[in-house]
Protein backbone atom coordinates (compact mmCIF):
# COMPACT_ATOMS: atom_id res chain seq x y z
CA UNK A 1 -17.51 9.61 -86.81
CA UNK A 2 -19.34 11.57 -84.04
CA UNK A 3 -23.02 11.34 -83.65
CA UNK A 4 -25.69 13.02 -82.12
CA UNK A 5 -29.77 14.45 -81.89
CA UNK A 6 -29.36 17.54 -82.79
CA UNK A 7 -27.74 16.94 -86.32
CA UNK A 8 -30.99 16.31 -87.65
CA UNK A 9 -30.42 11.93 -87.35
CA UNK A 10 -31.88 9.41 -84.73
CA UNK A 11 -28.77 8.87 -83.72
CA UNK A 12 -26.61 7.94 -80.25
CA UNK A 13 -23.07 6.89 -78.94
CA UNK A 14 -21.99 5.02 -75.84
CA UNK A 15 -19.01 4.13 -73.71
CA UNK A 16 -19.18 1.27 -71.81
CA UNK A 17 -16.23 -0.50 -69.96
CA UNK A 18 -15.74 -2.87 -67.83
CA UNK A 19 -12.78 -5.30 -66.19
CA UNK A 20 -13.62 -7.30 -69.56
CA UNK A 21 -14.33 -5.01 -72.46
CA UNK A 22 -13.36 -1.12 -73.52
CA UNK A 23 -16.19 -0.12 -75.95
CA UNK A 24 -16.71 3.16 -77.69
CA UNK A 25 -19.73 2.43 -80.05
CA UNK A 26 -21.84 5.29 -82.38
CA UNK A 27 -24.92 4.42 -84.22
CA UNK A 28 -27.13 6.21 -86.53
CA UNK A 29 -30.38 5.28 -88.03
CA UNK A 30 -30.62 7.54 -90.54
CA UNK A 31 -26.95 6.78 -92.41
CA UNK A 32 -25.85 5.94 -95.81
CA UNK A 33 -24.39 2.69 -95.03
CA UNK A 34 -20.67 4.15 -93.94
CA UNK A 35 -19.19 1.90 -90.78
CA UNK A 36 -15.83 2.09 -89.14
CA UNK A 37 -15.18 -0.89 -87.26
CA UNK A 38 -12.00 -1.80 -84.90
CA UNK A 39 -12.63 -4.43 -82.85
CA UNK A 40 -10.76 -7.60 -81.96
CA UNK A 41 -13.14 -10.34 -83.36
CA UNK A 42 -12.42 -10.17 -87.45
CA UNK A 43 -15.23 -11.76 -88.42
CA UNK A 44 -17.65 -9.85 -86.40
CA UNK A 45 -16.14 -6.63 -88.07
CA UNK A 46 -17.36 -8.17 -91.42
CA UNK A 47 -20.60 -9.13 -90.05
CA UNK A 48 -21.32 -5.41 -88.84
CA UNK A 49 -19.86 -4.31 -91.67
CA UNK A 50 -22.65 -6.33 -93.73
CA UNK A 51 -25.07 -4.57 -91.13
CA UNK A 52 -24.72 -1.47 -92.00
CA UNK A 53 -23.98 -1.62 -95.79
CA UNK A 54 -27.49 -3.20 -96.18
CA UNK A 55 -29.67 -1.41 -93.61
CA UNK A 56 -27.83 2.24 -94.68
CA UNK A 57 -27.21 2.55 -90.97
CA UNK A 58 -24.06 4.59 -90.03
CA UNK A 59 -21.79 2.94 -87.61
CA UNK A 60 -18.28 3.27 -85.87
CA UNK A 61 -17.36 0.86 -83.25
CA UNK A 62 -13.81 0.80 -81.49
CA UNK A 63 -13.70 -2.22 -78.80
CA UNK A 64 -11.11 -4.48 -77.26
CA UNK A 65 -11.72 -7.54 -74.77
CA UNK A 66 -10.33 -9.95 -73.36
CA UNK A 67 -9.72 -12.29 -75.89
CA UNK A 68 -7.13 -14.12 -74.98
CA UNK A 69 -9.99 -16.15 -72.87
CA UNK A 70 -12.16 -15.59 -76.25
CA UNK A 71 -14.33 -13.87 -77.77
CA UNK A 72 -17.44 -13.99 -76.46
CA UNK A 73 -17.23 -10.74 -73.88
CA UNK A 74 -16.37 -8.29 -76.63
CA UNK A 75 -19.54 -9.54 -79.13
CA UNK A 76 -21.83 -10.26 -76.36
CA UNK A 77 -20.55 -6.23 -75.10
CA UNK A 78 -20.83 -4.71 -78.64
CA UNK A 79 -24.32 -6.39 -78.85
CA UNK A 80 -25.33 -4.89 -75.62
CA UNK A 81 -24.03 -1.07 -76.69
CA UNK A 82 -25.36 -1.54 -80.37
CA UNK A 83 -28.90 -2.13 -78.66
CA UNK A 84 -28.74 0.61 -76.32
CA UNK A 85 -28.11 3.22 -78.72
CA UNK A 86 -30.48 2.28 -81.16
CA UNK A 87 -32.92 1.94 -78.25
CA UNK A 88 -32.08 5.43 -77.49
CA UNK A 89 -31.68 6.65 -81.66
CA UNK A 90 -35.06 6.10 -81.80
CA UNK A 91 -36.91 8.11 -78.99
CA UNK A 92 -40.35 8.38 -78.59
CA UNK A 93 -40.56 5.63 -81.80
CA UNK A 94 -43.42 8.09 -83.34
CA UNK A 95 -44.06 7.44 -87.06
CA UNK A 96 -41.97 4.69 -87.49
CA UNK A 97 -42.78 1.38 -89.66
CA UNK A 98 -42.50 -1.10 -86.42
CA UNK A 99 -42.43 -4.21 -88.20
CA UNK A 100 -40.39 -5.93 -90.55
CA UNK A 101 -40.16 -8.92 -92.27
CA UNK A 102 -37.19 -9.81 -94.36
CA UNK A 103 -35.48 -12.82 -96.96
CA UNK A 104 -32.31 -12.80 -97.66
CA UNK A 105 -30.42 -15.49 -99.59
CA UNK A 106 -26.68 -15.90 -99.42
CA UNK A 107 -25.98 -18.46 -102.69
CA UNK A 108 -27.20 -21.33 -101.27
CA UNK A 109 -27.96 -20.12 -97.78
CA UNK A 110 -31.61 -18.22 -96.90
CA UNK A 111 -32.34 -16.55 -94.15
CA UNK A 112 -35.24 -14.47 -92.28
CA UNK A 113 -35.65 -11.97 -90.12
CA UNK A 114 -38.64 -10.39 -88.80
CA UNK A 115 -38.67 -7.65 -85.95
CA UNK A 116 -41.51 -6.09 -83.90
CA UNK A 117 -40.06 -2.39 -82.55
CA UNK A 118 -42.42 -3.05 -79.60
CA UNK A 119 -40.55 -2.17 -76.37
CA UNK A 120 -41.53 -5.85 -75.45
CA UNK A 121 -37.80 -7.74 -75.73
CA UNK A 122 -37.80 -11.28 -77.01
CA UNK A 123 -35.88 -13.40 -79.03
CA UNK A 124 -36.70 -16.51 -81.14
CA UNK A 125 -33.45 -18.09 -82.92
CA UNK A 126 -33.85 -21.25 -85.32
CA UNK A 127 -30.54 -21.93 -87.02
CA UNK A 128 -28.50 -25.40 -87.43
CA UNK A 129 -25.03 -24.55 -88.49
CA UNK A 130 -22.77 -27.37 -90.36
CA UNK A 131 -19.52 -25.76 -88.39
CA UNK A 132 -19.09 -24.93 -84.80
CA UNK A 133 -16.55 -22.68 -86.18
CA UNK A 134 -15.84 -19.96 -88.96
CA UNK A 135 -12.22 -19.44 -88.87
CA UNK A 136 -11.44 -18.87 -85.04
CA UNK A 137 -15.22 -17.29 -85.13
CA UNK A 138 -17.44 -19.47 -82.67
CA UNK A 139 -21.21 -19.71 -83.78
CA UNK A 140 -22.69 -19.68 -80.98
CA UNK A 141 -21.58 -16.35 -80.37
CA UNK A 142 -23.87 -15.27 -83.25
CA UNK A 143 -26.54 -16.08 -80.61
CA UNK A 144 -25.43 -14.61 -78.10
CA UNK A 145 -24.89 -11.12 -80.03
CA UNK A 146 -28.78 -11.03 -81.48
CA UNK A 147 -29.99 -11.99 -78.09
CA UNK A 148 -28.35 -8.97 -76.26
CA UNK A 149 -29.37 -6.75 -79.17
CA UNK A 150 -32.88 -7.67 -79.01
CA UNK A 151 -32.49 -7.03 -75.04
CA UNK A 152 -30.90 -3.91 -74.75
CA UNK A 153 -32.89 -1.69 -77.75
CA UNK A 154 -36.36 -3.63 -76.68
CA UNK A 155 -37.68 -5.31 -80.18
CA UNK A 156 -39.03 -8.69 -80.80
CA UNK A 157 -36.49 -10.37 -82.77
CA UNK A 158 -37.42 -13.41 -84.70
CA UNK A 159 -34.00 -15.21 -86.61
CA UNK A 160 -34.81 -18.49 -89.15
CA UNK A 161 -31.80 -19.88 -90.96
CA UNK A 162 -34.13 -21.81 -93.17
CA UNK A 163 -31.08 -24.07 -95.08
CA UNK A 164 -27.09 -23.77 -96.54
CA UNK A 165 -24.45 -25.57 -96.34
CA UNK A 166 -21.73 -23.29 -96.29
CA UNK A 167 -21.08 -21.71 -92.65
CA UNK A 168 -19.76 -18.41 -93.41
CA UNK A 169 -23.15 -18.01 -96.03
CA UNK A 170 -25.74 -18.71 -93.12
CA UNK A 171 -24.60 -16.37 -90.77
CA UNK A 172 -23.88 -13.38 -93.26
CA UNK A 173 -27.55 -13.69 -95.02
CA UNK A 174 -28.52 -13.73 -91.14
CA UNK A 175 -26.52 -9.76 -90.86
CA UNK A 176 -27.68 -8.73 -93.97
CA UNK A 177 -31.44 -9.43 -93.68
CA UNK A 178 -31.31 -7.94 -90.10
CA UNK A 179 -30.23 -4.71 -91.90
CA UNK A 180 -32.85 -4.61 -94.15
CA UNK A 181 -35.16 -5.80 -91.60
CA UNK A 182 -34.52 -2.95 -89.00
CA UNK A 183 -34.65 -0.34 -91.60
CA UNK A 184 -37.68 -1.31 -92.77
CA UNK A 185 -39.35 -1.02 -89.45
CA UNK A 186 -37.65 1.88 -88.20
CA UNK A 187 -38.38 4.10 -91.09
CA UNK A 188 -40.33 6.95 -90.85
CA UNK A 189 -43.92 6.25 -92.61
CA UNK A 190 -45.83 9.60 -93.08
CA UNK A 191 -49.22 7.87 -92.57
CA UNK A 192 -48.23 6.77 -89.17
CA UNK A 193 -49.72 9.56 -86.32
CA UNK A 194 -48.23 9.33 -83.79
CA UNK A 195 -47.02 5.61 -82.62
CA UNK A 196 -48.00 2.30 -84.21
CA UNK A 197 -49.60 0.97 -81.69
CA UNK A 198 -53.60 0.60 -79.85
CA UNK A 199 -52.16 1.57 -76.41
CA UNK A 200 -50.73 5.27 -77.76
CA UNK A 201 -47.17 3.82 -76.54
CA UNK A 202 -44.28 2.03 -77.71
C-alpha cells in the first residue's frame, strides 16, 4: 500500500529511523477504511486498526523498536509519523470541515473527542483508567501517542473518557471516536471557500 498526491487522495508516507525505532508509515485521508499494520506493540495494531475502520482512513504502518526496554519509543514514534503525514495529507487545508466533535460509547465505556484542524497544536487529555495495564499494553502510553499526534500534524486535540469500567473499552471508544472525529473535520465541505478561518490561513 503505496501512497501519494498525485493519485487523486490527500495522502503521504514517511520513513523515519532512529537508534530506537525503524518506521515506514503511509496515510491517506481519503480511504475506505483498509489498514495494514506490523508493528511490535499488539494492542496498538488493534487500536489503529479501530482508527482507520471508523474514520475510512487508509493506513499501512511497518515499525519495530526497541522493545525489549518497552514500548513506549515505537507508539510515541508511530504517533509522531502518523501526525506528520496527515499534517502533510492535508496541504493548504482549503475547504475542509476543521472541527469536529465526536461520542462514542464502547458498552459501558463513553468517550469524546473534539479536534480543531487549526495549525495551533494542543492537547487536553481527561481520562482515569481502572488498569495501569491492558495485557502487557501500558496506558499511559495512550497519552503519550495522542499527544505526539496532536504535535506533529498541528490540531487542537481535546480527549474526555467520561466513565467505564472495563480498560480495554475506554481506550478503544477513545480510537474509534478519534476516527470519526478527524474525518469529520477533515472532509471536504463545498460551502467552505477557501480556508475556515478569519485570518485567510490555517
Amino acid at each position: 500500500m503505496e501512497f501519494n498526491q498525485n493519485n487523486g487522495t490527500r495522502s503521504s508516507s514517511i520513513s523515519r529511523k532512529t537508534n530506537e525505532t525503524d518506521i515506514k508509515l503511509a496515510f491517506a485521508v481519503d480511504g475506505t477504511g483498509v489498514s495494514e499494520l506490523e508493528t511490535d506493540v499488539p494492542f496498538l495494531n488493534h487500536m489503529l486498526d479501530l482508527f482507520a475502520k471508523h474514520g475510512q482512513f487508509d493506513l499501512k504502518v511497518q515499525a519495530r523498536g526497541d522493545i525489549e526496554i518497552d514500548d513506549h519509543h515505537t507508539v510515541e514514534d508511530i504517533g509522531i509519523c502518523l501526525g506528520q503525514t496527515l499534517r502533510e495529507a492535508l496541504g493548504d487545508k482549503k475547504g475542509i470541515k476543521r472541527y469536529a466533535n465526536v461520542f462514542i460509547p464502547m458498552d459501558e465505556a463513553l468517550a469524546q473527542v473534539v479536534i480543531d484542524v487549526s495549525n495551533r497544536p494542543h492537547f487536553e487529555y481527561r481520562a482515569q483508567y481502572p488498569s495501569s495495564q491492558v495485557g502487557s499494553f501500558s496506558t499511559e502510553l495512550v497519552h503519550e501517542f495522542l499527544w505526539k499526534l496532536a504535535l506533529e500534524a498541528r490540531i487542537t486535540l481535546h480527549v474526555i473518557v467520561h466513565y467505564g469500567q472495563n480498560t480495554h473499552h475506554m481506550i478503544e471508544a477513545v480510537f474509534k471516536a478519534l476516527g470519526r472525529a478527524l474525518d469529520e473535520a477533515t472532509s471536504i465541505d463545498p460551502r467552505v471557500m477557501g480556508v475556515p478561518s478569519t485570518k485567510g490561513v490555517l
